[in-house]
PDB file of N, CA and C in Angstrom:
ATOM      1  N   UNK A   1      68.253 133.283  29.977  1.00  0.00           N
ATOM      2  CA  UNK A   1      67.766 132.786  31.235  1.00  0.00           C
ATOM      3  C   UNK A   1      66.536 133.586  31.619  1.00  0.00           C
ATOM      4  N   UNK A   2      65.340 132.909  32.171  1.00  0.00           N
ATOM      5  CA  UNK A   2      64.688 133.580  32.668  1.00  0.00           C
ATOM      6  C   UNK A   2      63.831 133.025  34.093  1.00  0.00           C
ATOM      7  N   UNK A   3      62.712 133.841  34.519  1.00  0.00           N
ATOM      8  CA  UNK A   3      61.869 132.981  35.480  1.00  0.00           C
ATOM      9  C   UNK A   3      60.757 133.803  35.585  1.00  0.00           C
ATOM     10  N   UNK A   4      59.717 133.389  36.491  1.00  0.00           N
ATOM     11  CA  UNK A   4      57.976 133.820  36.600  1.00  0.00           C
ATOM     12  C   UNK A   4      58.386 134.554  37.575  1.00  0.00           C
ATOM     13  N   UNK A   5      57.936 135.681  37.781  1.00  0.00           N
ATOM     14  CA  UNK A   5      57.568 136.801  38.704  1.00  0.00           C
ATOM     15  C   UNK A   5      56.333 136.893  39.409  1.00  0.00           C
ATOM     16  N   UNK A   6      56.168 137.517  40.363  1.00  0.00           N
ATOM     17  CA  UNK A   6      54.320 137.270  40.792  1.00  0.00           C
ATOM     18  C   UNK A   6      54.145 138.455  40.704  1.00  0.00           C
ATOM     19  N   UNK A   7      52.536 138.465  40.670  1.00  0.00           N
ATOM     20  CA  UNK A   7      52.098 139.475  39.961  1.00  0.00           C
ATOM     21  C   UNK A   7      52.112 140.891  40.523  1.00  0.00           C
ATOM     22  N   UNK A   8      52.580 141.870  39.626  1.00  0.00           N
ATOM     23  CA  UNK A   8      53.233 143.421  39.766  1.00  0.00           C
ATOM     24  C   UNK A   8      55.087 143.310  40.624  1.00  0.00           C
ATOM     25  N   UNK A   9      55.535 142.054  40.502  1.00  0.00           N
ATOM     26  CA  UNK A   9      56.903 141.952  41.397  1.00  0.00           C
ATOM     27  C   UNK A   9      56.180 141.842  42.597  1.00  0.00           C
ATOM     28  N   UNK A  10      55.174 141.704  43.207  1.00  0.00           N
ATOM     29  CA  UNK A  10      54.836 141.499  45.067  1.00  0.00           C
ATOM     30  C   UNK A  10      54.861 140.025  45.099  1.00  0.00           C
ATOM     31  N   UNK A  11      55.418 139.550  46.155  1.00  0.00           N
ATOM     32  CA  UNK A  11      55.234 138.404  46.817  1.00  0.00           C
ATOM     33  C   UNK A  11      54.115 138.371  47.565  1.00  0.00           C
ATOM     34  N   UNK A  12      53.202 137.863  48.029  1.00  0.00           N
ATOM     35  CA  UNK A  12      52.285 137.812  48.934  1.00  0.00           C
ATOM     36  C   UNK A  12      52.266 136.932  49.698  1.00  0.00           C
ATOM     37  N   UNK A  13      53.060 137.507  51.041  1.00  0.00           N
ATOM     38  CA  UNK A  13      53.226 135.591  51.818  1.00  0.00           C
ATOM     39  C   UNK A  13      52.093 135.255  52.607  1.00  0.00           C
ATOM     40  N   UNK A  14      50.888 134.338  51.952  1.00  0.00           N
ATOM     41  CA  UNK A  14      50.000 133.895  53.042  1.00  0.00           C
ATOM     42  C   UNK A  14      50.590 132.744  54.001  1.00  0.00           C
ATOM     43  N   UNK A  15      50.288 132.862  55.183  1.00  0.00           N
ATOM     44  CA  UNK A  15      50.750 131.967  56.572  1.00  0.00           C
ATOM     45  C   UNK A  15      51.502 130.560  56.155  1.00  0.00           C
ATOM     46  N   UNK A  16      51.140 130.208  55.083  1.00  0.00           N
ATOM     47  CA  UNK A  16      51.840 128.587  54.730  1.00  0.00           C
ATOM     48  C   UNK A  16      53.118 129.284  54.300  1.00  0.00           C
ATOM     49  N   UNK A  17      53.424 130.248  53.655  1.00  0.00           N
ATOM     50  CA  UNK A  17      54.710 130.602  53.245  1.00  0.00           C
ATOM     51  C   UNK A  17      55.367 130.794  54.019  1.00  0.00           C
ATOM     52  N   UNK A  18      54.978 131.432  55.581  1.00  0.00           N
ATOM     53  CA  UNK A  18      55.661 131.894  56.719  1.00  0.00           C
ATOM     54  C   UNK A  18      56.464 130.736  57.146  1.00  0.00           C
ATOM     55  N   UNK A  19      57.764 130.525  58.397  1.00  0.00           N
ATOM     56  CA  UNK A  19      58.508 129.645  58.845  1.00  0.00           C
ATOM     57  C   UNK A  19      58.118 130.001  59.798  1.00  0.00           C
ATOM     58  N   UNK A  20      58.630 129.419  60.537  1.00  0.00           N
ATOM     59  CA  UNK A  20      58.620 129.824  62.214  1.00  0.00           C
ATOM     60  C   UNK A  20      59.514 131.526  62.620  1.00  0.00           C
ATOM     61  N   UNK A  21      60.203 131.173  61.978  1.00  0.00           N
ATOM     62  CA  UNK A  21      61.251 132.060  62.615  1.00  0.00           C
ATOM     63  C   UNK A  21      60.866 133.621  61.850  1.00  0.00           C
ATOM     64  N   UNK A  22      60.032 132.976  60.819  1.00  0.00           N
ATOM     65  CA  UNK A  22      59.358 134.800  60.415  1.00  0.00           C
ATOM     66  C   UNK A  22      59.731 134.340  59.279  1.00  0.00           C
ATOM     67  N   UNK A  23      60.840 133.864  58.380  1.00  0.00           N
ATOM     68  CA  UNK A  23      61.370 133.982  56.870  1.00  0.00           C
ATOM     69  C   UNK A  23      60.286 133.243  56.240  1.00  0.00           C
ATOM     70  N   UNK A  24      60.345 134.232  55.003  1.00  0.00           N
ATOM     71  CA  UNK A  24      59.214 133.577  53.991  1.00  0.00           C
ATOM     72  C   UNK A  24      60.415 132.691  52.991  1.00  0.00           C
ATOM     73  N   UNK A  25      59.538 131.474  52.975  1.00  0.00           N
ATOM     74  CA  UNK A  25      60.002 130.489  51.962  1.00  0.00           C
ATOM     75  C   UNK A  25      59.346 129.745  50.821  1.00  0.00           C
ATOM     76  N   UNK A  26      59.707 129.844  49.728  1.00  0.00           N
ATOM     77  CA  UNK A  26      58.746 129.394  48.609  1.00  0.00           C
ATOM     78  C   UNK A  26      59.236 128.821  47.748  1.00  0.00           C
ATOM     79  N   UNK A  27      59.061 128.137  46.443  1.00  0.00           N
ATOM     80  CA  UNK A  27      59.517 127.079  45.633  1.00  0.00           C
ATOM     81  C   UNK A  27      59.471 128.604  44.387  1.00  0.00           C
ATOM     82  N   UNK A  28      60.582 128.512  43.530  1.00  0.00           N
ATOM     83  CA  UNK A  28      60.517 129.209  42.385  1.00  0.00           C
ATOM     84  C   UNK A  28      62.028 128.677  41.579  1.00  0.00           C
ATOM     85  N   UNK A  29      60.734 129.219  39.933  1.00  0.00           N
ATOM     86  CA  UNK A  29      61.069 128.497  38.816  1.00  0.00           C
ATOM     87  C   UNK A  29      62.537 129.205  38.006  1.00  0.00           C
ATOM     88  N   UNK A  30      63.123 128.503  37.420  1.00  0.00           N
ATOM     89  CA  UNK A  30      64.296 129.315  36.824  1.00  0.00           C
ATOM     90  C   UNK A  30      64.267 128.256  35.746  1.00  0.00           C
ATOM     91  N   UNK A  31      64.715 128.771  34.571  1.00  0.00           N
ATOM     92  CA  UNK A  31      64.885 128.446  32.750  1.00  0.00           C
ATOM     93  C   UNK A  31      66.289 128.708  32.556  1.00  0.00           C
ATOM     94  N   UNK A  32      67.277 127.957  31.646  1.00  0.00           N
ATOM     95  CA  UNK A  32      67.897 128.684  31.248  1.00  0.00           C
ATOM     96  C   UNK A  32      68.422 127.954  29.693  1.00  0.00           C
ATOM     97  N   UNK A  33      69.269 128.064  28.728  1.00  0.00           N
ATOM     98  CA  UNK A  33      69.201 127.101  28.008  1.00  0.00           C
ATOM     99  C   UNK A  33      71.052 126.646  27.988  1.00  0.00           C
ATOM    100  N   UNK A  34      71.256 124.999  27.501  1.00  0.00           N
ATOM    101  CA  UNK A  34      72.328 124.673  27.936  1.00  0.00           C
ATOM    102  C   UNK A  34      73.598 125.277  27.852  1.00  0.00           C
ATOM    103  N   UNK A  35      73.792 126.027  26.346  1.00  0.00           N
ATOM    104  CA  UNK A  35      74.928 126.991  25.983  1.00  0.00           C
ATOM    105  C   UNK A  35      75.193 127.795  27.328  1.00  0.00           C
ATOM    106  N   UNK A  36      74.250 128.055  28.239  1.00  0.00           N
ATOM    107  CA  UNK A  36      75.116 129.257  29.568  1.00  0.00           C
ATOM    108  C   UNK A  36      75.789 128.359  30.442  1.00  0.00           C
ATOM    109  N   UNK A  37      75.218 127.245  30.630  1.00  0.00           N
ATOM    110  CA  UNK A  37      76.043 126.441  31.612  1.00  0.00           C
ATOM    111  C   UNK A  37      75.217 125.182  32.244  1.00  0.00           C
ATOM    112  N   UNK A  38      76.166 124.546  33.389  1.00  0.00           N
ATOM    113  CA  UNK A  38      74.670 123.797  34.126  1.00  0.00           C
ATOM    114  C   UNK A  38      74.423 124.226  35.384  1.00  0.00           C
ATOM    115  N   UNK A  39      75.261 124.830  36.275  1.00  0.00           N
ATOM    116  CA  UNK A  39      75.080 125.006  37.427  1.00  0.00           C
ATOM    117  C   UNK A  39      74.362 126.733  38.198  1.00  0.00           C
ATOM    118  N   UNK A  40      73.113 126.545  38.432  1.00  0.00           N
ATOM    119  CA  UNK A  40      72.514 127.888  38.675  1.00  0.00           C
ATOM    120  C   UNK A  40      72.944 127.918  40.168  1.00  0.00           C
ATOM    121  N   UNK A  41      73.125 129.412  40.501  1.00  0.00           N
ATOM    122  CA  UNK A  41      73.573 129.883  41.436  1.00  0.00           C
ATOM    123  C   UNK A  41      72.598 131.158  42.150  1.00  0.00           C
ATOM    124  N   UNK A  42      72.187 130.808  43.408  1.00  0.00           N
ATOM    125  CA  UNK A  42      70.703 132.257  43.230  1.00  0.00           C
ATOM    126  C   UNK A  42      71.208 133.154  44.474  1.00  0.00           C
ATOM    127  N   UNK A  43      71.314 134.270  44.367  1.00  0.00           N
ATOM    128  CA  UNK A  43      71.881 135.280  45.778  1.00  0.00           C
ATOM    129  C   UNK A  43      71.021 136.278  45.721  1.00  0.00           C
ATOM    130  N   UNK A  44      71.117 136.966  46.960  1.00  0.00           N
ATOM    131  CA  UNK A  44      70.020 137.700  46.816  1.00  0.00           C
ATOM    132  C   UNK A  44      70.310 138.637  48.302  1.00  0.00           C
ATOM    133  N   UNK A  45      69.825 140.258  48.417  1.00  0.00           N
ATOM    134  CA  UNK A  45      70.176 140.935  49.578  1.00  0.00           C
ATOM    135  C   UNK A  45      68.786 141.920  49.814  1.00  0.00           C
ATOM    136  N   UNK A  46      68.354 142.322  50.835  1.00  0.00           N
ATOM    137  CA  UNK A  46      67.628 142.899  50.805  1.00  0.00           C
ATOM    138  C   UNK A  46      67.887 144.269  50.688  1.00  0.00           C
ATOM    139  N   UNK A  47      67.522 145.404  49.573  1.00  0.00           N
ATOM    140  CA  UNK A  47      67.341 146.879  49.592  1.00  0.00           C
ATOM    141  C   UNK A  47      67.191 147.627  50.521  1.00  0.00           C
ATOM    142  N   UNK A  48      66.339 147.656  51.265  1.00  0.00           N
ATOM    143  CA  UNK A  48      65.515 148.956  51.655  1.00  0.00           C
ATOM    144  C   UNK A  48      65.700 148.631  53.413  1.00  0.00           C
ATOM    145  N   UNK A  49      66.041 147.462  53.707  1.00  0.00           N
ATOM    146  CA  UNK A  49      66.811 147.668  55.326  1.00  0.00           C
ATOM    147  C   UNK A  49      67.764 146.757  55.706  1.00  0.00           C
ATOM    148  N   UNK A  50      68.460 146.565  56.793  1.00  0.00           N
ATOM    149  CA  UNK A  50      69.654 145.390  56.628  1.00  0.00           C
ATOM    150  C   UNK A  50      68.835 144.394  57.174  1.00  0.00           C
ATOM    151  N   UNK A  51      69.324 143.308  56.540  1.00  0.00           N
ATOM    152  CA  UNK A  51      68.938 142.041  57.028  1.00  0.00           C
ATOM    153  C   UNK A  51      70.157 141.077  56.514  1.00  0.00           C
ATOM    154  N   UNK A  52      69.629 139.878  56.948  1.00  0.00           N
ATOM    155  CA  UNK A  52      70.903 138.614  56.343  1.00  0.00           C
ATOM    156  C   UNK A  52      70.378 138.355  54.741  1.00  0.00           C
ATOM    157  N   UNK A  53      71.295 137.581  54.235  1.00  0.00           N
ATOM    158  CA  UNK A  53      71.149 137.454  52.639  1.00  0.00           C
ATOM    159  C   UNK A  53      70.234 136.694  52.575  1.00  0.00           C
ATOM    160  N   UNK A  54      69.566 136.021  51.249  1.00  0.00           N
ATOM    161  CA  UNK A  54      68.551 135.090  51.117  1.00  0.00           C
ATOM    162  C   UNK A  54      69.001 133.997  51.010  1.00  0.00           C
ATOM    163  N   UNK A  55      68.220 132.907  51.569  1.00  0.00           N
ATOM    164  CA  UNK A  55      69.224 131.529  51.035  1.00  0.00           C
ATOM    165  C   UNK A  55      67.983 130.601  49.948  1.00  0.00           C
ATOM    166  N   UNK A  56      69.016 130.044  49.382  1.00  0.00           N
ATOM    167  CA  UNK A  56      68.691 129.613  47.932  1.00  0.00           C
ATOM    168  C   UNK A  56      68.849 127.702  48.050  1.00  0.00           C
ATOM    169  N   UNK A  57      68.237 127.049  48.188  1.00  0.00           N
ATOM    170  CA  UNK A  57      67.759 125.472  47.789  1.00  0.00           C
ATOM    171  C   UNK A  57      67.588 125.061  46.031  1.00  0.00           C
ATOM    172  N   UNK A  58      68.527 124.653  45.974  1.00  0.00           N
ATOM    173  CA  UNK A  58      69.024 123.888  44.954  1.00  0.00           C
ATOM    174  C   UNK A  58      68.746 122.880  44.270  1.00  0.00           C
ATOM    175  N   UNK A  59      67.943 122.228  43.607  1.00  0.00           N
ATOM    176  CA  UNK A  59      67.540 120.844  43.247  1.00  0.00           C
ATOM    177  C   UNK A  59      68.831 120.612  42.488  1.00  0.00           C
ATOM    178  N   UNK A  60      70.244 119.245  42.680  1.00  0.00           N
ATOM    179  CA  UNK A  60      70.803 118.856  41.482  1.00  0.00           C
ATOM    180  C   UNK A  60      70.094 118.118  40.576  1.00  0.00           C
ATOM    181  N   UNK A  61      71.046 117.585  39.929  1.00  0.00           N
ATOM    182  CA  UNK A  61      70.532 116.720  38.723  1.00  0.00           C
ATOM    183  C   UNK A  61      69.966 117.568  37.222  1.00  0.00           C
ATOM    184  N   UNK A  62      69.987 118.609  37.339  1.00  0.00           N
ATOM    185  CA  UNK A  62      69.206 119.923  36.089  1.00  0.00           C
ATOM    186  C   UNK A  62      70.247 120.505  35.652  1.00  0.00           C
ATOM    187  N   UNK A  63      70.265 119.900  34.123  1.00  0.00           N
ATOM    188  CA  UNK A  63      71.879 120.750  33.235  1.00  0.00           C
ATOM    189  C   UNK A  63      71.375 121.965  32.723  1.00  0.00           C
ATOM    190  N   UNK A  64      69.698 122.136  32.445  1.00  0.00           N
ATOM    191  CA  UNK A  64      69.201 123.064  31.105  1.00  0.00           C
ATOM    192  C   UNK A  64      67.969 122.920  31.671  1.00  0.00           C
ATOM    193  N   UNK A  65      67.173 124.301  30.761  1.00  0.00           N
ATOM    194  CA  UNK A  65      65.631 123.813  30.833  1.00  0.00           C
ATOM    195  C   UNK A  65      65.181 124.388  32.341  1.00  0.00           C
ATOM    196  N   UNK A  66      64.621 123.607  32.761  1.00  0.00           N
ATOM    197  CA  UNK A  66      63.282 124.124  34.135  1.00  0.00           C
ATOM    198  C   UNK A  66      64.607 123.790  34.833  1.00  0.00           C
ATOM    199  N   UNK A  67      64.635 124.508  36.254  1.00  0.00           N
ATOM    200  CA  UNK A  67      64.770 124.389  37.189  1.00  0.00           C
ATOM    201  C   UNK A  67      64.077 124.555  38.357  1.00  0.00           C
ATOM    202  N   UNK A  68      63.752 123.790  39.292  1.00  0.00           N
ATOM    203  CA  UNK A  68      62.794 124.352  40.360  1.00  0.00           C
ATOM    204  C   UNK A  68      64.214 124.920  41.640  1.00  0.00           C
ATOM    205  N   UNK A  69      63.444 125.533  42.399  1.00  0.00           N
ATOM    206  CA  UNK A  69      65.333 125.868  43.572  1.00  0.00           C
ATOM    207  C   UNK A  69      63.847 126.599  44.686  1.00  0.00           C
ATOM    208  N   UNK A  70      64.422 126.415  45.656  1.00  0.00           N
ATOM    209  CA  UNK A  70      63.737 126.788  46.833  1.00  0.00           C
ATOM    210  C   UNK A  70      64.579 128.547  47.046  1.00  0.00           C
ATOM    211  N   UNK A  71      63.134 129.374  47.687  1.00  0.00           N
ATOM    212  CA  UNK A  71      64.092 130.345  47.743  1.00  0.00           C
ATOM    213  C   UNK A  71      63.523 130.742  49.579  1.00  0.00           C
ATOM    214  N   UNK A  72      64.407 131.273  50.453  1.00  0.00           N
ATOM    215  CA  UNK A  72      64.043 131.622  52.027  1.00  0.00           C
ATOM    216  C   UNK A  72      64.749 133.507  51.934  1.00  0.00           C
ATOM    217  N   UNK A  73      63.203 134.123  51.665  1.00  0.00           N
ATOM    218  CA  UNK A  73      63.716 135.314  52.334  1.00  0.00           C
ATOM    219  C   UNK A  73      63.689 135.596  54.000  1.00  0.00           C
ATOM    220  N   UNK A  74      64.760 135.948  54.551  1.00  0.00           N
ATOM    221  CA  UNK A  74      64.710 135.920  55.932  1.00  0.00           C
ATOM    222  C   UNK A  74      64.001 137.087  56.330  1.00  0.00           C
ATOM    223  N   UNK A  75      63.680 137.902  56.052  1.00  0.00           N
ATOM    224  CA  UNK A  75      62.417 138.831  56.546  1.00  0.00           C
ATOM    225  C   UNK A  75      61.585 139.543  55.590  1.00  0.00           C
ATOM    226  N   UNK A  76      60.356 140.026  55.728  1.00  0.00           N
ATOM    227  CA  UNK A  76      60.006 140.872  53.993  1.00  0.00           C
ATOM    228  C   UNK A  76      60.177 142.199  54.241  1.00  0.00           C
ATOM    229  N   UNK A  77      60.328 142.187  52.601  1.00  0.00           N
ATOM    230  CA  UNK A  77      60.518 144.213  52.317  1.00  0.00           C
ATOM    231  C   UNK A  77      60.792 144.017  50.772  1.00  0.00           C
ATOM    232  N   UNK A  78      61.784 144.523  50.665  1.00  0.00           N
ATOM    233  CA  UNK A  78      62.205 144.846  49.273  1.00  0.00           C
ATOM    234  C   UNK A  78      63.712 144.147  48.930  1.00  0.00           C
ATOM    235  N   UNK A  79      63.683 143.234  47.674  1.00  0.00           N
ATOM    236  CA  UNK A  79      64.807 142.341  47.594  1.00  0.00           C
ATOM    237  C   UNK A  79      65.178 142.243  46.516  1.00  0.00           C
ATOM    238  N   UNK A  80      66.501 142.255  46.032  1.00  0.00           N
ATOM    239  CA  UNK A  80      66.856 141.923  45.052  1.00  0.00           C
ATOM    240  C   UNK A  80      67.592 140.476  44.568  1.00  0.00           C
ATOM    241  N   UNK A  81      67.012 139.682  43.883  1.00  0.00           N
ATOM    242  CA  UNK A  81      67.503 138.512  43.559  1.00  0.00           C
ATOM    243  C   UNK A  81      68.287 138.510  42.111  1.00  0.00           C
ATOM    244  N   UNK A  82      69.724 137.668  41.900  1.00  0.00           N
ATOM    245  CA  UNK A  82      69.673 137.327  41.068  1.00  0.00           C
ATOM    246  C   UNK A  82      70.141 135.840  40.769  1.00  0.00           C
ATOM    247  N   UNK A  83      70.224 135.404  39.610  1.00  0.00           N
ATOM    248  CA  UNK A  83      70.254 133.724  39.401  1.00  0.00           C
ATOM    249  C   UNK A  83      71.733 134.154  38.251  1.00  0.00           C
ATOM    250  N   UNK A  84      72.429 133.050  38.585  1.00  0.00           N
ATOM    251  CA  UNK A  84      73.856 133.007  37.520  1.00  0.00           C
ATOM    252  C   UNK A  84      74.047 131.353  36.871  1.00  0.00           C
ATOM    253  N   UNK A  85      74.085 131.368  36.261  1.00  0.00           N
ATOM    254  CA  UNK A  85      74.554 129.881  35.184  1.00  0.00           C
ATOM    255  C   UNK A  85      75.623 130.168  34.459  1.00  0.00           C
ATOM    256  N   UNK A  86      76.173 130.114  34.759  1.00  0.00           N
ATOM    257  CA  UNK A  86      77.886 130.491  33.938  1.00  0.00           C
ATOM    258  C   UNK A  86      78.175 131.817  33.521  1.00  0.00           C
ATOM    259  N   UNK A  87      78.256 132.389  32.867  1.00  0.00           N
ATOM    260  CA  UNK A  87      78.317 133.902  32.313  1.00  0.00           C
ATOM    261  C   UNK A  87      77.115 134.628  32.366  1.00  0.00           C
ATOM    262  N   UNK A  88      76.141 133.831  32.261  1.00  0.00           N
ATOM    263  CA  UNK A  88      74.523 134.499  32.433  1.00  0.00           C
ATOM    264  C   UNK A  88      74.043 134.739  33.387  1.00  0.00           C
ATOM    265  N   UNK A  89      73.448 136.227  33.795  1.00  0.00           N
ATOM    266  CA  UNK A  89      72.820 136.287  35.184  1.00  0.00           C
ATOM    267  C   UNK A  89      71.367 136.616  34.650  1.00  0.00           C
ATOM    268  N   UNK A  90      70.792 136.670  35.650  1.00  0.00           N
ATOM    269  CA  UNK A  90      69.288 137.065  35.461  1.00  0.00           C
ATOM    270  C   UNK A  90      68.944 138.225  36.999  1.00  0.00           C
ATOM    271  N   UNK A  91      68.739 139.608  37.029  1.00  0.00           N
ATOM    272  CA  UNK A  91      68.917 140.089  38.376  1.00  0.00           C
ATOM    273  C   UNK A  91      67.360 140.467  38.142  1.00  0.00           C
ATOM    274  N   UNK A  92      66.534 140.155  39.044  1.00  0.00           N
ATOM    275  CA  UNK A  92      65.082 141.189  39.247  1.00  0.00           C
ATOM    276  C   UNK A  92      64.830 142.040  41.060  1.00  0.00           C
ATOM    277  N   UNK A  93      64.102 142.733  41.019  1.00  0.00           N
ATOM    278  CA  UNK A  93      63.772 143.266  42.329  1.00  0.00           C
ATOM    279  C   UNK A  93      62.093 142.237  42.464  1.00  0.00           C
ATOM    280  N   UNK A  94      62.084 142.384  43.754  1.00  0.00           N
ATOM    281  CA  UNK A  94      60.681 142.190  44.166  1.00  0.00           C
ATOM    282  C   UNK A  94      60.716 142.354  45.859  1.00  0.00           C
ATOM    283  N   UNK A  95      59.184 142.914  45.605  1.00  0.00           N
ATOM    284  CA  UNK A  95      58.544 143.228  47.449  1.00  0.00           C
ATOM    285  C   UNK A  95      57.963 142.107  47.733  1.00  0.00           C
ATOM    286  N   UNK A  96      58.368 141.458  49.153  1.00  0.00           N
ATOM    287  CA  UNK A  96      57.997 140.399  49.563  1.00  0.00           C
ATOM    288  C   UNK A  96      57.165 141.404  50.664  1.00  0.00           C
ATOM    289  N   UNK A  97      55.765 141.361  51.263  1.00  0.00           N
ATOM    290  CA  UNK A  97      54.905 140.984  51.965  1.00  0.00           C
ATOM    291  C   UNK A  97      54.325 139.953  52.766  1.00  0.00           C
ATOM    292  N   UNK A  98      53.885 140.300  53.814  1.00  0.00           N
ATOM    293  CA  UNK A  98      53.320 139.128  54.709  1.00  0.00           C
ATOM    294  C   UNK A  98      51.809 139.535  53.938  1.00  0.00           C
ATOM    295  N   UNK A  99      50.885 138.647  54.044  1.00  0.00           N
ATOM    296  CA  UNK A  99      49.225 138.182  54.074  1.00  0.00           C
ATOM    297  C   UNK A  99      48.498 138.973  54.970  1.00  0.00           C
ATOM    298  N   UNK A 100      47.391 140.307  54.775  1.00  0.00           N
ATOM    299  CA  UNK A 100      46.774 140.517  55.761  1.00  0.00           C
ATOM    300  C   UNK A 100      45.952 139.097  56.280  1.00  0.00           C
ATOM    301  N   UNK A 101      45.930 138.629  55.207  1.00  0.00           N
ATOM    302  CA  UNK A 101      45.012 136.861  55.670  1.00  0.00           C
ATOM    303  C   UNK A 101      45.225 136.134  57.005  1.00  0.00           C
ATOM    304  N   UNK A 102      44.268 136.391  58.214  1.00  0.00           N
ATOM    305  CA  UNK A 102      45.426 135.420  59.101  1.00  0.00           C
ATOM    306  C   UNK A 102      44.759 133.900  58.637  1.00  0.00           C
ATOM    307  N   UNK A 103      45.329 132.614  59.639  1.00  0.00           N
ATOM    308  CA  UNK A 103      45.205 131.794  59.294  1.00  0.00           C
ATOM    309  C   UNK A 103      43.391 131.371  59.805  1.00  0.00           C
ATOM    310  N   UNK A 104      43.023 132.167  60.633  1.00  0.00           N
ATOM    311  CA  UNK A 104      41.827 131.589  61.398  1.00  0.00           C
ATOM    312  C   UNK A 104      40.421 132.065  60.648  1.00  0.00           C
ATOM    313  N   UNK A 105      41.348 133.303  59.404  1.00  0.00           N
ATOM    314  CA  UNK A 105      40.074 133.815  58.971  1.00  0.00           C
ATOM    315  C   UNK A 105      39.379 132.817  58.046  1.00  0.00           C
TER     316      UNK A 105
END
């Protein structure tokens, strides 16, 4: 199983990534091949201060292969995600950031 990372593990949330409520939300990719299973499962907690868990958007219909899955970190810092398909996990860290970019610049 695997998936794309951004570059150095940082997220960089420019303003379209932002929600209202502050959580950054973004579309990301997950692989896996059919022998692990069909059903991916993505959890995720933040490290480095308390917050609520991440929530994870699901596309069905995907046994193998690409998966796309929505992911909502509820605040940024430092997070650890991982993805499960049957016996297979996949765990990475990454720093989510807000954009010094505002939107008006």
């Amino acid at each position: 199983m695997w998936t794309a990372l951004w570059p150095r593990g940082v997220v960089v949330a420019t303003p379209d990534y932002v929600n209202r409520d502050g959580s950054v939300g973004m579309k990301w990719p997950w692989w896996w091949q059919k022998r692990f299973g069909s059903d991916l499962v993505i959890t995720g907690r933040r490290l480095d201060a308390a917050a609520p868990p991440l929530t994870a958007d699901i596309i069905g219909g995907y046994e193998a292969g690409f998966q796309p899955s929505g992911i909502t970190f509820p605040t940024p810092g430092c997070w650890e995600v991982t993805g499960r398909v049957g016996a297979a996990q996949l765990t990475f860290v990454t720093l989510v950031r807000l954009s010094a970019t505002r939107p008006d610049s």
